[in-house]
Protein backbone atom coordinates (compact mmCIF):
# COMPACT_ATOMS: atom_id res chain seq x y z
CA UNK A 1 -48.01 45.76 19.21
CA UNK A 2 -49.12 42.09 17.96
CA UNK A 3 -47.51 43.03 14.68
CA UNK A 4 -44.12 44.44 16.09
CA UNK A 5 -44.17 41.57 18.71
CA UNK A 6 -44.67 38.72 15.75
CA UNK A 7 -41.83 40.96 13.39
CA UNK A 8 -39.40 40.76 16.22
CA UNK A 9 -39.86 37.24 16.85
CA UNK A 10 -39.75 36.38 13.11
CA UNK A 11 -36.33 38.68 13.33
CA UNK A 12 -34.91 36.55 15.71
CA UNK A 13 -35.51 33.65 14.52
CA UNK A 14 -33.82 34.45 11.49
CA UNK A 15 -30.84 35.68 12.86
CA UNK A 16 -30.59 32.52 15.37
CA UNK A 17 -30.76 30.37 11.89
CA UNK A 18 -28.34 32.69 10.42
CA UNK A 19 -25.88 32.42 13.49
CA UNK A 20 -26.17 28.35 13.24
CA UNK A 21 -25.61 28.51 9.35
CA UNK A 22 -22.64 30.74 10.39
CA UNK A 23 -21.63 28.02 13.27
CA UNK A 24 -22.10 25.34 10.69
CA UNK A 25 -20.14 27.08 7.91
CA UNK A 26 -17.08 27.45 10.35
CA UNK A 27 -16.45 23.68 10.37
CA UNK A 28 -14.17 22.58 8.31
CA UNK A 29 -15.04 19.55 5.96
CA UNK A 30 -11.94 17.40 5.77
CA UNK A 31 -12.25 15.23 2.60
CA UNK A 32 -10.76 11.64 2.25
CA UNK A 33 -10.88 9.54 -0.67
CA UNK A 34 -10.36 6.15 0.78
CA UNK A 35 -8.71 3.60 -1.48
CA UNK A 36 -9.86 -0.13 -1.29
CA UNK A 37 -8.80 -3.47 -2.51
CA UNK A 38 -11.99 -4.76 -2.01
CA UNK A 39 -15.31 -4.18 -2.98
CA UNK A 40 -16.65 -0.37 -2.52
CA UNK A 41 -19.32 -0.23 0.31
CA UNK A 42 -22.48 1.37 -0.58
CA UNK A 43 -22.60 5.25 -0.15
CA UNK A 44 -25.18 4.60 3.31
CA UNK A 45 -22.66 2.21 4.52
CA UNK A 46 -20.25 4.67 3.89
CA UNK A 47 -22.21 7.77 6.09
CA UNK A 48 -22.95 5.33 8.59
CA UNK A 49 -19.02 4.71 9.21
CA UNK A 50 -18.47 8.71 8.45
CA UNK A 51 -21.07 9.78 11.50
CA UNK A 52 -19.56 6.90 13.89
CA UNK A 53 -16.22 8.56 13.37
CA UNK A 54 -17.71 12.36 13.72
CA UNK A 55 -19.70 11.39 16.60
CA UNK A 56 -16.54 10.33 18.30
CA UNK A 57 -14.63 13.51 16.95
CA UNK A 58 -17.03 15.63 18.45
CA UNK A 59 -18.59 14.04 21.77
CA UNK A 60 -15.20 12.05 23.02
CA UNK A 61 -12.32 13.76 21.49
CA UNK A 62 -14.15 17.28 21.95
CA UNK A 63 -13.18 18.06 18.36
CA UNK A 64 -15.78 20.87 16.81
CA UNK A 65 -13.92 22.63 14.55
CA UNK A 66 -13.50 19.90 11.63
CA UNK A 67 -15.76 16.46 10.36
CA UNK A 68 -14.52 14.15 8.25
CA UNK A 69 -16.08 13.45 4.60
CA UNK A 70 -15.21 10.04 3.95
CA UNK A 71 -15.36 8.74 0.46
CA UNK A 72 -14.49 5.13 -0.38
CA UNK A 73 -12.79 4.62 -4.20
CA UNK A 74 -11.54 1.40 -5.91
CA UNK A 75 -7.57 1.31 -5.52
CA UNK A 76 -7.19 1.97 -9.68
CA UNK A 77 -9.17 5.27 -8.91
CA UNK A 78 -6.06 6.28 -6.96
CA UNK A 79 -3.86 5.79 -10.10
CA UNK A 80 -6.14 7.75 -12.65
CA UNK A 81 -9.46 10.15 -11.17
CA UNK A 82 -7.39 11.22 -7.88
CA UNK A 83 -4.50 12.74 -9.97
CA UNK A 84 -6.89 14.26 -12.52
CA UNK A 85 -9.02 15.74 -9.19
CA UNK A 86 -6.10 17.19 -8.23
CA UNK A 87 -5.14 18.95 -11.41
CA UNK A 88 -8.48 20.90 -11.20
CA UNK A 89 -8.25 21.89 -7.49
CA UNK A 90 -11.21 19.45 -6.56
CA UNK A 91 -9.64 16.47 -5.19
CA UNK A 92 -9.27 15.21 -1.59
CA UNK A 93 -8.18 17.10 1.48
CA UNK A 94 -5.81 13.99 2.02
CA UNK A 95 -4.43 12.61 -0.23
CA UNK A 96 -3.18 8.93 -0.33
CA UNK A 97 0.28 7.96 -1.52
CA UNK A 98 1.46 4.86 -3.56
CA UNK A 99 4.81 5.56 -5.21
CA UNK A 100 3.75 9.03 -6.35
CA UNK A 101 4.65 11.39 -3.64
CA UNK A 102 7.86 12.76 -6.21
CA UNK A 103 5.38 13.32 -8.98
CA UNK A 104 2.84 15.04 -6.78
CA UNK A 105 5.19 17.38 -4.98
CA UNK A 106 7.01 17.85 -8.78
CA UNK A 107 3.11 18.94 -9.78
CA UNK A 108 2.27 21.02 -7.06
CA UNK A 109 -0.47 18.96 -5.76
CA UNK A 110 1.15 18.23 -1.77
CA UNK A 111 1.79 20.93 0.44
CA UNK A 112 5.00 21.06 3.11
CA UNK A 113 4.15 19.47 6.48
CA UNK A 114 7.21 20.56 8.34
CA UNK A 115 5.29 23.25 10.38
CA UNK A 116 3.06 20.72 11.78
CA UNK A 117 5.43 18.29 12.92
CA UNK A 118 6.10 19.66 16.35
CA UNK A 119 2.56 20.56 16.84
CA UNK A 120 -0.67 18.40 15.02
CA UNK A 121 1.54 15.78 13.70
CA UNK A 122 4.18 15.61 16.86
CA UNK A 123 2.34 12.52 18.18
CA UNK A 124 2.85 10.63 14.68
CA UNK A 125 6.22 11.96 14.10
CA UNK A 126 7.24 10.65 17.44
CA UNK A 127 6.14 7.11 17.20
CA UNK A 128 7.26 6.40 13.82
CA UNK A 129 10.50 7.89 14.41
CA UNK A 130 12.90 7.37 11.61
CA UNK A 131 10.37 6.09 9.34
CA UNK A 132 9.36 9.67 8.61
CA UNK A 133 12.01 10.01 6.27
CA UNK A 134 10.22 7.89 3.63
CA UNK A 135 8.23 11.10 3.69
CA UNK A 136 11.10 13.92 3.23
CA UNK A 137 11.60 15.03 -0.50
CA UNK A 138 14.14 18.05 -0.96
CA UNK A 139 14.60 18.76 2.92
CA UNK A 140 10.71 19.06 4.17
CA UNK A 141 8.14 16.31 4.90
CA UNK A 142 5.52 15.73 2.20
CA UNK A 143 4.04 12.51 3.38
CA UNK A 144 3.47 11.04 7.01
CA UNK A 145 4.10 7.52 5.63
CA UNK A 146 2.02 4.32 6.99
CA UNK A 147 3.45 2.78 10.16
CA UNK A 148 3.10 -1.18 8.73
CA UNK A 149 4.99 -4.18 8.90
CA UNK A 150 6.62 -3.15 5.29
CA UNK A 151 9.31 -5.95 6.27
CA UNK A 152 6.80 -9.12 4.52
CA UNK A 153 7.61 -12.22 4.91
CA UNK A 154 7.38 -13.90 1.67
CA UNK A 155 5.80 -17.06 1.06
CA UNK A 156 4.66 -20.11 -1.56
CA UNK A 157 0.94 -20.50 -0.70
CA UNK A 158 0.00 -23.95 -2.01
CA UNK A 159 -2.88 -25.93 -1.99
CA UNK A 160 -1.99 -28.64 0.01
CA UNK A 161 -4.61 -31.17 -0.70
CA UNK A 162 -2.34 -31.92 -3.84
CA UNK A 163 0.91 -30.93 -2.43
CA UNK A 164 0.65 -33.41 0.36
CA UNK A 165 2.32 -36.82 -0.21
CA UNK A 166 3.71 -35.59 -3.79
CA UNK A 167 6.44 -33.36 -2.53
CA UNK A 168 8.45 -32.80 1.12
CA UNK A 169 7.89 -28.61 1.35
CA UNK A 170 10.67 -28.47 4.23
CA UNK A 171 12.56 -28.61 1.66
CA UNK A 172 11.71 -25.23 0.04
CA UNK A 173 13.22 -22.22 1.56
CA UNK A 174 14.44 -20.00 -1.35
CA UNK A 175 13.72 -19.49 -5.37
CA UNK A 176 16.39 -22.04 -5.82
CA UNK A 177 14.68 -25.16 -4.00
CA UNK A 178 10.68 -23.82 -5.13
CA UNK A 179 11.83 -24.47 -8.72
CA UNK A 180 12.70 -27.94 -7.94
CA UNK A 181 9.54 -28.55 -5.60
CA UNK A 182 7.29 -26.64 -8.98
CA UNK A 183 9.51 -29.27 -11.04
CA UNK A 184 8.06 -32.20 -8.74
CA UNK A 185 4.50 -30.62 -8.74
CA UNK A 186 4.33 -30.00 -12.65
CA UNK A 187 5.62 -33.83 -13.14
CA UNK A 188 2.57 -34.91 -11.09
CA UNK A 189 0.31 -32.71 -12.51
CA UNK A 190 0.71 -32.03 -15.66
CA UNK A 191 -2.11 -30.09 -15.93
CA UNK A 192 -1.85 -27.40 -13.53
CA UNK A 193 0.03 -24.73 -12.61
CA UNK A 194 1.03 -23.72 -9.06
CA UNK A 195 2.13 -20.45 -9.65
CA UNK A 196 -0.54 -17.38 -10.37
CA UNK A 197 2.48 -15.09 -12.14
CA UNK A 198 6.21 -14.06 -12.33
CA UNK A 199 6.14 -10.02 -11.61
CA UNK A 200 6.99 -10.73 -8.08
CA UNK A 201 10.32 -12.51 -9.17
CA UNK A 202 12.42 -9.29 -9.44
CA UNK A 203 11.32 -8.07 -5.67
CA UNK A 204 12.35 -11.95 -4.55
CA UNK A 205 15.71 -11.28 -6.58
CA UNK A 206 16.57 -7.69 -4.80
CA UNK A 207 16.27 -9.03 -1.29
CA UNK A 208 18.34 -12.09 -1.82
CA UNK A 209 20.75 -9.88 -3.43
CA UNK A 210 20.61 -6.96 -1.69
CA UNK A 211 19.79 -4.88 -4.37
CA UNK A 212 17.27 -1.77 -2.94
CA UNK A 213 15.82 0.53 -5.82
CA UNK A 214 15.89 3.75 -5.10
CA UNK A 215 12.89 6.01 -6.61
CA UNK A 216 11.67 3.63 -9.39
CA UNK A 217 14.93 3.24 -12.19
CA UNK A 218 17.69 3.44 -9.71
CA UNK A 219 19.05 1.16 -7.33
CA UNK A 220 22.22 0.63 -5.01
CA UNK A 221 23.88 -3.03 -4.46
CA UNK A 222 24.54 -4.39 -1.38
CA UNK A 223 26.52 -1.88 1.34
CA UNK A 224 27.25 0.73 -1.56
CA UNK A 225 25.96 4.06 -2.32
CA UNK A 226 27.07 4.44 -5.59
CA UNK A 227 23.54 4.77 -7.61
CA UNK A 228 23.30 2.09 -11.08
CA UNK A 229 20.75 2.09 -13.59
CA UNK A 230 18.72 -0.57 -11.65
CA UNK A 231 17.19 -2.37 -14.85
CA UNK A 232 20.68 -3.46 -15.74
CA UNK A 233 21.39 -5.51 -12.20
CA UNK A 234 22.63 -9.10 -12.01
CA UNK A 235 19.24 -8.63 -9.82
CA UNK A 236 16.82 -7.99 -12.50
CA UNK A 237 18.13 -9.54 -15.01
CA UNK A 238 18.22 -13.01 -13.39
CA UNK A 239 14.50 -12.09 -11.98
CA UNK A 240 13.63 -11.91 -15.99
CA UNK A 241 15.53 -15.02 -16.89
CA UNK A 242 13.62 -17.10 -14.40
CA UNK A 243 9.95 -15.78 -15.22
CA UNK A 244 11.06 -16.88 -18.77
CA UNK A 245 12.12 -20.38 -17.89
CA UNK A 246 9.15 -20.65 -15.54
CA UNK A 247 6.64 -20.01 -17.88
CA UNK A 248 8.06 -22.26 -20.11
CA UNK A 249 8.31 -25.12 -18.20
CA UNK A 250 4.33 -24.58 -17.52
CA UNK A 251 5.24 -23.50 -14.10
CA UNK A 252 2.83 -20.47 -13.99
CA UNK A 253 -0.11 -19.10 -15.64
CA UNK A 254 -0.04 -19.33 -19.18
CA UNK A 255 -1.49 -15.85 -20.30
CA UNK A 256 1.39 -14.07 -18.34
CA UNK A 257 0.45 -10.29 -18.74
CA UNK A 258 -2.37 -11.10 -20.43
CA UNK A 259 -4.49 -11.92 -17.87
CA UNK A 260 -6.83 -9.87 -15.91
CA UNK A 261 -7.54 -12.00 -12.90
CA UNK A 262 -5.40 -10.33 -9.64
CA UNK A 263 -3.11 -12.73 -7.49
CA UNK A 264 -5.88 -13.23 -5.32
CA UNK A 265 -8.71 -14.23 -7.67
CA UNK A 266 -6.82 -16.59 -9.80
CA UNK A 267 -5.86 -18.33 -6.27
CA UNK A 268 -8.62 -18.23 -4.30
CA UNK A 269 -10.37 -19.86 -7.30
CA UNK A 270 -8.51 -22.19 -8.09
CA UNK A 271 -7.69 -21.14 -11.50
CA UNK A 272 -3.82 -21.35 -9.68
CA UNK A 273 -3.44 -24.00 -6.76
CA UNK A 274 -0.13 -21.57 -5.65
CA UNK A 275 1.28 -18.11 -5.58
CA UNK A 276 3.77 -15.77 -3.98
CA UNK A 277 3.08 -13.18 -1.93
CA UNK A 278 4.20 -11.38 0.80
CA UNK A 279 2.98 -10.75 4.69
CA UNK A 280 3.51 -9.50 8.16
CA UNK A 281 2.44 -13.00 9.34
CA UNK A 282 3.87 -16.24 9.69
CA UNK A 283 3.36 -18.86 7.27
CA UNK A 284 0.84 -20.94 9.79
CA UNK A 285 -1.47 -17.82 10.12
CA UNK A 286 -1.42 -17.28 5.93
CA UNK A 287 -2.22 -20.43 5.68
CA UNK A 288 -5.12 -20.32 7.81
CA UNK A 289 -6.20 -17.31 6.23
CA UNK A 290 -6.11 -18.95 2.73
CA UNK A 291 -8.20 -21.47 4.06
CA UNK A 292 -10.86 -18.95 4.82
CA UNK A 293 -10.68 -16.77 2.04
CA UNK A 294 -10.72 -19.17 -1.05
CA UNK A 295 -14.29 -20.03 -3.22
CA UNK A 296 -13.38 -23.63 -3.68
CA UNK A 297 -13.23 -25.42 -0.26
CA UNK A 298 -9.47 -26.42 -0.25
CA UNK A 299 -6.75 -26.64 2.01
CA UNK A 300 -3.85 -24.25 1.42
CA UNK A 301 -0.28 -24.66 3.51
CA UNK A 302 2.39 -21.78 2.95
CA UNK A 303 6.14 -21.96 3.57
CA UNK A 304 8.78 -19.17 4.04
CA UNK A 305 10.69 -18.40 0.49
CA UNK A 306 12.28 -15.24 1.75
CA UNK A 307 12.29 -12.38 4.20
CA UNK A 308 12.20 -8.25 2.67
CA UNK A 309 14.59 -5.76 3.65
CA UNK A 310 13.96 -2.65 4.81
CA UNK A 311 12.95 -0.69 1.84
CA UNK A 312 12.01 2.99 0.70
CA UNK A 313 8.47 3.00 1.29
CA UNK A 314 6.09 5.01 -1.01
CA UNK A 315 2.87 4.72 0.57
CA UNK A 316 1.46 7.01 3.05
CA UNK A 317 -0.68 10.26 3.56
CA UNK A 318 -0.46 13.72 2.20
CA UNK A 319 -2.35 16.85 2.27
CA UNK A 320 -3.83 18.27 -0.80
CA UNK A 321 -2.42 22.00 -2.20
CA UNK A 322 -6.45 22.76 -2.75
CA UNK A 323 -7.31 22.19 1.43
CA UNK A 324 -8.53 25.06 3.35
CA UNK A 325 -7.52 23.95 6.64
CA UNK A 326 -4.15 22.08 6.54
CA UNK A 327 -3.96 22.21 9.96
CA UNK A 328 -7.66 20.17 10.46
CA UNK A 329 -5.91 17.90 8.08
CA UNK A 330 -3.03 17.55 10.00
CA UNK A 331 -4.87 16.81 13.38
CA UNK A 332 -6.57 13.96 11.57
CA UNK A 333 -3.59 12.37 10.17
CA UNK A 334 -2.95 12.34 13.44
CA UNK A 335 -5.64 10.17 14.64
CA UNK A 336 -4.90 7.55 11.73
CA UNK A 337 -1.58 6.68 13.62
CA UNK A 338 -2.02 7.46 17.46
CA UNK A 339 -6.26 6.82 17.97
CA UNK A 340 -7.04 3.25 17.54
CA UNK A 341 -10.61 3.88 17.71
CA UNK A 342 -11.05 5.96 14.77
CA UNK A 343 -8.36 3.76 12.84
CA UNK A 344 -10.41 0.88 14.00
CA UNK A 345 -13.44 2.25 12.13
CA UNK A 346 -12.05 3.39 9.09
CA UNK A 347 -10.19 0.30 8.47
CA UNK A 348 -12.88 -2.19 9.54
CA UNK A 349 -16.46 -0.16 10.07
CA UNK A 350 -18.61 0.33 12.30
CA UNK A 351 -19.89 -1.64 15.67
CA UNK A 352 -23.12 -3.78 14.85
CA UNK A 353 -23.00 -3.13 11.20
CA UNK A 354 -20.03 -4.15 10.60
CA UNK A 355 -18.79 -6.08 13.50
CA UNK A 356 -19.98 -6.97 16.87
CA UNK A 357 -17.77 -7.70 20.27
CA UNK A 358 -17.86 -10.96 22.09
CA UNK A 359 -19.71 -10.50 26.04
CA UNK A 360 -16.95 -9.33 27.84
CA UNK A 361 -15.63 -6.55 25.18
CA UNK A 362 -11.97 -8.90 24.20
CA UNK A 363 -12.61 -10.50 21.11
CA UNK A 364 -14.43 -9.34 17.98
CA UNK A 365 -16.03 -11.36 15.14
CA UNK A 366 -18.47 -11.05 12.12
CA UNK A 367 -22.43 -10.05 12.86
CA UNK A 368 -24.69 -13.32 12.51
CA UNK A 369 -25.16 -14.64 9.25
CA UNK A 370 -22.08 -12.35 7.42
CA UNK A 371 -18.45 -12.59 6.88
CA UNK A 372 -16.00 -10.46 5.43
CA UNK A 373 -17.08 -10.45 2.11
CA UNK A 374 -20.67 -9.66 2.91
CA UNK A 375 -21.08 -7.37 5.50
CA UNK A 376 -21.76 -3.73 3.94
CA UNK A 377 -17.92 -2.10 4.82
CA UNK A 378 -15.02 -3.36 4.44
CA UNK A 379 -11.62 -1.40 4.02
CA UNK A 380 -8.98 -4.22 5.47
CA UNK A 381 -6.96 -4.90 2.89
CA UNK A 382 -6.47 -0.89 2.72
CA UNK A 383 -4.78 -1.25 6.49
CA UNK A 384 -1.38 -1.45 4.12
CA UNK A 385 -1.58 1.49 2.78
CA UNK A 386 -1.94 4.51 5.15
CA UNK A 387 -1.91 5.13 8.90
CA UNK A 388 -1.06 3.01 11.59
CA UNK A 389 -1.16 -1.00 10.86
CA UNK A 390 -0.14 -2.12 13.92
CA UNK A 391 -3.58 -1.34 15.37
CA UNK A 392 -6.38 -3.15 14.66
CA UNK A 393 -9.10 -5.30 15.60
CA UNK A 394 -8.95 -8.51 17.79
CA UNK A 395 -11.47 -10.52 15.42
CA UNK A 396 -11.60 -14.00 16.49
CA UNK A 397 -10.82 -15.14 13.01
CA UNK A 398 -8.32 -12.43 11.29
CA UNK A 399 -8.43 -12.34 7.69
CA UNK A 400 -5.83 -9.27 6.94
CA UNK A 401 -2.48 -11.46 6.50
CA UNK A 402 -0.83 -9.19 9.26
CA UNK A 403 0.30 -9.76 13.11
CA UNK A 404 1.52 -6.48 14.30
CA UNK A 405 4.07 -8.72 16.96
CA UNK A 406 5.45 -10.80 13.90
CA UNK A 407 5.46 -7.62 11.82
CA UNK A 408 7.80 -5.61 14.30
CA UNK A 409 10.23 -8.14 14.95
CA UNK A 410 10.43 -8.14 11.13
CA UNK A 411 10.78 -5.22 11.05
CA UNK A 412 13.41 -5.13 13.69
CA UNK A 413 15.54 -7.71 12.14
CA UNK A 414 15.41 -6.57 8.71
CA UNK A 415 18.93 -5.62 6.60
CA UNK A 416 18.80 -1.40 6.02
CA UNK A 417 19.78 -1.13 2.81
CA UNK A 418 22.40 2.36 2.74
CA UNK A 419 20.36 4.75 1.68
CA UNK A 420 17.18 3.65 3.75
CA UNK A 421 14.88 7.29 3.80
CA UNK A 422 16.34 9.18 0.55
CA UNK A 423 13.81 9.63 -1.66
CA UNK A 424 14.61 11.42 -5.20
CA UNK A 425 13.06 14.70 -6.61
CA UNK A 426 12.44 14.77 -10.10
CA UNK A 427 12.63 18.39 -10.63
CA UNK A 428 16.28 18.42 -12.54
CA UNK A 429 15.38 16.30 -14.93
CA UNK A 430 11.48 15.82 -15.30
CA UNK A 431 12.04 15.61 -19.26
CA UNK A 432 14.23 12.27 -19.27
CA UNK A 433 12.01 10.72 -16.69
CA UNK A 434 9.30 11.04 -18.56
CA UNK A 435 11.11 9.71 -21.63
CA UNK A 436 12.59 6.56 -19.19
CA UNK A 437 8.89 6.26 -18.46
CA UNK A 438 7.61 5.80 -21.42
CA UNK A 439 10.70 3.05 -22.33
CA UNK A 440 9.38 1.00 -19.28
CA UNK A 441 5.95 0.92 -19.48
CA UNK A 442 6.90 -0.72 -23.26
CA UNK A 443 9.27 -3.17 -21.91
CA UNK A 444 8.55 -4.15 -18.26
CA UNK A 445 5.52 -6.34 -18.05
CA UNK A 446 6.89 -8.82 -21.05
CA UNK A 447 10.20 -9.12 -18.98
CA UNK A 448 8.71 -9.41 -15.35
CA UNK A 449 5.94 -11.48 -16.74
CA UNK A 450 8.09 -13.53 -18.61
CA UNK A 451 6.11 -13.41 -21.93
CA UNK A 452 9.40 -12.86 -23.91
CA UNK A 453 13.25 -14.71 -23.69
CA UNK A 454 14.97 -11.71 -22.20
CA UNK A 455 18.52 -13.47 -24.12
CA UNK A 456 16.47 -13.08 -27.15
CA UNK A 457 17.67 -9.25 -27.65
CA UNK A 458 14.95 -7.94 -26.07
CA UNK A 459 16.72 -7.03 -22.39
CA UNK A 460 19.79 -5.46 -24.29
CA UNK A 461 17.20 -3.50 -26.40
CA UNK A 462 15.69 -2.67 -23.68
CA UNK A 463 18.46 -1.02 -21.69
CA UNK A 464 19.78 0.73 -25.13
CA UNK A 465 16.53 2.42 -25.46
CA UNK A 466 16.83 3.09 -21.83
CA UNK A 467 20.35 4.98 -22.43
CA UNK A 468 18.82 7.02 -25.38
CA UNK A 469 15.84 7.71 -23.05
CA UNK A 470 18.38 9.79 -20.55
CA UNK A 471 18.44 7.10 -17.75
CA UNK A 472 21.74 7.88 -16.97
CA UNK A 473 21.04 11.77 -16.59
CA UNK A 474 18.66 10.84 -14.31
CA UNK A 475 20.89 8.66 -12.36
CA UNK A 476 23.76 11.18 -12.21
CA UNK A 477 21.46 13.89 -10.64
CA UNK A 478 19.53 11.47 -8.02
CA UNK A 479 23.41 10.51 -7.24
CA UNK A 480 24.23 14.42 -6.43
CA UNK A 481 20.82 14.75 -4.02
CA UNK A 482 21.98 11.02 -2.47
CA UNK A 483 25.74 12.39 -1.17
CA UNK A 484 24.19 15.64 -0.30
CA UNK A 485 21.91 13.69 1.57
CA UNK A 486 24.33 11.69 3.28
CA UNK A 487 26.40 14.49 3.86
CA UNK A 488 23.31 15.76 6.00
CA UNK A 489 22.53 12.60 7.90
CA UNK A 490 25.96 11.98 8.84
C-alpha cells in the first residue's frame, strides 16, 4: 500500500509538472529586437526592463496569454542582421521599420495587418488617424507607423561661447543668411569649422522648395502630382551645389564622407562647434539640451533655419511572416501607442534602476550619482522610431530633443505635400530598382557630402547612368499606383 501510495503521488506530481510545462508552453513569446542610438544595455539590464514590463502585462493589464522577449540591438543591426534574420525565418516577432517596409513586404518578410485593425490594433488606428496611411502598401496596412512629431524643426546649433559678440544670429533664419553668418564665423576663426557635414542640405532644400520624395528616387514639386526623377530637381541639385561651395570655403568638416564620427560625436566634442539637425523642440530647449549633452563644458545656442513638411514617413512597426501569434503581436503594438506605462519603460527603463520619481510622484530625474549616459538602460533616442512619442517621461531635465506640445502644433501647421500617405510597391519593377540602387549608392554620398563639384560632370553623369539604370521605368509605374491611388482617396 506504501508502494502504490508513494507511485501515485510520484504520478501526480508528474502530471501537475507536465500540466504547468503545458500552461507554460501555451504562452506565447513575443520577440522584439529593439533598435538603439545609444549604447546597448547589458543583457541583465535588459531582463530587468523585460520582467518590469511582463509583470505589468500579467498582474495589471491581466494579460496571460503572451510575454514579451525584449532584445536591445545597435541601430546598424537593423540595416544588416535583422534583414538576414528574417531571410531564415528566425528574426523578430516585430519587426522595426526605417525606410524598408516596400522591400520587406516585396520579400515576404511582413504580414497584412488589416484584420487587426478593428480589433487589437483599433485603439492605435484610432488615435493616429490618417497617419496610418504611411503604413498602407498595395491596399492593406503593413506597418502601424510611429505617432512622433515627424514635423522637426530645424536648427543651427552653435557654440555660443565663440558665436557671441562675433556675429548677430537674429539674423539667421534660412540657408541663405547661415552662409553669410558661417562666412562671418570662418573670417574669425579661421581655424574651425561650425558645421559637422552637408548630407542634411538636400532635406533643408525640399522643404524650402516644396519638393516631397516619394519612396526613395521619386519626388513631386510643390502642389503637383505628376511624379519626376527626384535626383534631377532644382531641389537637389542646388542642395549639391551648396555642400560643394561649403566645403570649400572651410565651412564644414573637411573629411566630408570620409569621416566616421556621427553628427552628434563630432559636436558634442567639439571636433565641430555647429551642426544642423532637426527636432520637435524649440530652439531654447535644444539648446539647453546641448548644453547637457556635450564632453567639453561649452555653451551651445540654436536658432530656427527651417520648419519640415509633412512627409511620407518610413519608420514604424511591423509583424514578422515567421510569428506564431500575430494577433499577441498585434495586442502589443498596441500598448506601444495607447499604454504609457509600458512605452514609458521600454523607451526609458525601469523605476529605481533606471530612474527614480521626485516625493510626490510629478517629476522624474536620474538615480543619485548617474545620468543618462551611465545608468544601465537607455533607449531614448529610439522614442523616434516606433510607437507613440508623444508619451514620455516628465524628467526634470529632458535630454530627448522632443516636446510632444511643440511637436503637435508642428505637426498641425505643417504644408501636406499632395501625395501625403502613398507609399510605392516595388513589385513591377524590382529589377530596375535594384539597378537605380546600385547607381546611388556610387554617386550619392560625394554629392550630398560635397566631396566632388557636382558642375564638374559628375551630377550629369550621374543622372545618365541613372536613365540607363531604368529610373524612369520605375517612375512611370509608381506614377500608375499614385493616380490609382488618388482615384481611391478622392
Amino acid at each position: 500500500m506504501r508502494r502504490f501510495l508513494a507511485l501515485a503521488l510520484a504520478l501526480v506530481m508528474v502530471l501537475s509538472l507536465s500540466a504547468v510545462g503545458a500552461k507554460a508552453d501555451d504562452v506565447t513569446h513575443i520577440k522584439l529586437e529593439m533598435a538603439t542610438l545609444m549604447t546597448v544595455p547589458s543583457l541583465e539590464a535588459t531582463k530587468t526592463v523585460e520582467n518590469v514590463i511582463n509583470d505589468y502585462l500579467a498582474n495589471t493589464l491581466g494579460i496571460t496569454d503572451y510575454v514579451l522577449d525584449l532584445t536591445i540591438i545597435p541601430i546598424a543591426d537593423l540595416f544588416t542582421i535583422v534583414p538576414m534574420e528574417l531571410a531564415g525565418g528566425s528574426g523578430p516577432d516585430l519587426v522595426m521599420l526605417f525606410d524598408n517596409m516596400p522591400s520587406f513586404v516585396d520579400q515576404g518578410y511582413l504580414i497584412p495587418l488589416d484584420d487587426f485593425l478593428d480589433n487589437e490594433l483599433k485603439p492605435t488606428a484610432d488615435k493616429i488617424g490618417n497617419i496610418m496611411n504611411n503604413g498602407r502598401l498595395g491596399g492593406s496596412v503593413y506597418m502601424i507607423p510611429r505617432y512622433f512629431g515627424t514635423v522637426l524643426d530645424w536648427k543651427f546649433i552653435y557654440n555660443n561661447d565663440l558665436v557671441e559678440g562675433k556675429y548677430d544670429m537674429s539674423k539667421v533664419h534660412d540657408m541663405d543668411s547661415l552662409e553669410e553668418c558661417l562666412a562671418a564665423l570662418k573670417e574669425a576663426y579661421p581655424d574651425e569649422h561650425f558645421l559637422v557635414y552637408t548630407d542634411q542640405f538636400y532635406v533643408m532644400q525640399n522643404f524650402a522648395t516644396h519638393t516631397a520624395q516619394v519612396g526613395l528616387y521619386a519626388a513631386t514639386e510643390g502642389d503637383s502630382t505628376t511624379l519626376v526623377n527626384y535626383y534631377a530637381t532644382d531641389a537637389y541639385h542646388d542642395a549639391c551645389r551648396r555642400a560643394y561651395e561649403f566645403r570649400q570655403k572651410g565651412y564644414c568638416d573637411p573629411e566630408g564622407s570620409a569621416n566616421t564620427l556621427s553628427h552628434d560625436e563630432a559636436v558634442m566634442s567639439g571636433s565641430s562647434k555647429g551642426v544642423i539637425m532637426g527636432h520637435s523642440a524649440d530652439a531654447a530647449a535644444i539648446g539647453d539640451m546641448f548644453d547637457k549633452m556635450n564632453y567639453y563644458g561649452a555653451d551651445f545656442e540654436a536658432v530656427t533655419i527651417g520648419i519640415s513638411d509633412l512627409t511620407n514617413d518610413g519608420c514604424g512597426i511591423g509583424i514578422s511572416y515567421s510569428c506564431k501569434n500575430p494577433s499577441a503581436a498585434a495586442s502589443f503594438i498596441n500598448l506601444l501607442y495607447c499604454d504609457e506605462f509600458v512605452w514609458d519603460t521600454l523607451i526609458y527603463g525601469a523605476e529605481g534602476q533606471d530612474y527614480v520619481w521626485n516625493e510626490d510622484h510629478t517629476v522624474c530625474d536620474y538615480p543619485e550619482g548617474l545620468d543618462a549616459n551611465t545608468i544601465p538602460y537607455n533607449c531614448m533616442y529610439s522614442c523616434g522610431i516606433i510607437g507613440n512619442g508623444f508619451q514620455g517621461l516628465p524628467f526634470a531635465n529632458s535630454n530627448t530633443g522632443s516636446n510632444s506640445e511643440y511637436g503637435m502644433e508642428l505637426m498641425n501647421k505643417a504644408w501636406a505635400p499632395p501625395l501625403y500617405g502613398f507609399t510605392p510597391s516595388n513589385v513591377n519593377v524590382m529589377n530596375e530598382y535594384a539597378a537605380v540602387s546600385n547607381v546611388v549608392s556610387q554617386y550619392k554620398d560625394v554629392l550630398n557630402f560635397g566631396d566632388v563639384d557636382p558642375d564638374s560632370g559628375v551630377y550629369e553623369q550621374f543622372l545618365s547612368d541613372l536613365e540607363s539604370a531604368g529610373i524612369n521605368a520605375i517612375i512611370a509605374d509608381y506614377q500608375a499606383q499614385a493616380d490609382a491611388w488618388l482615384a481611391a482617396n478622392k
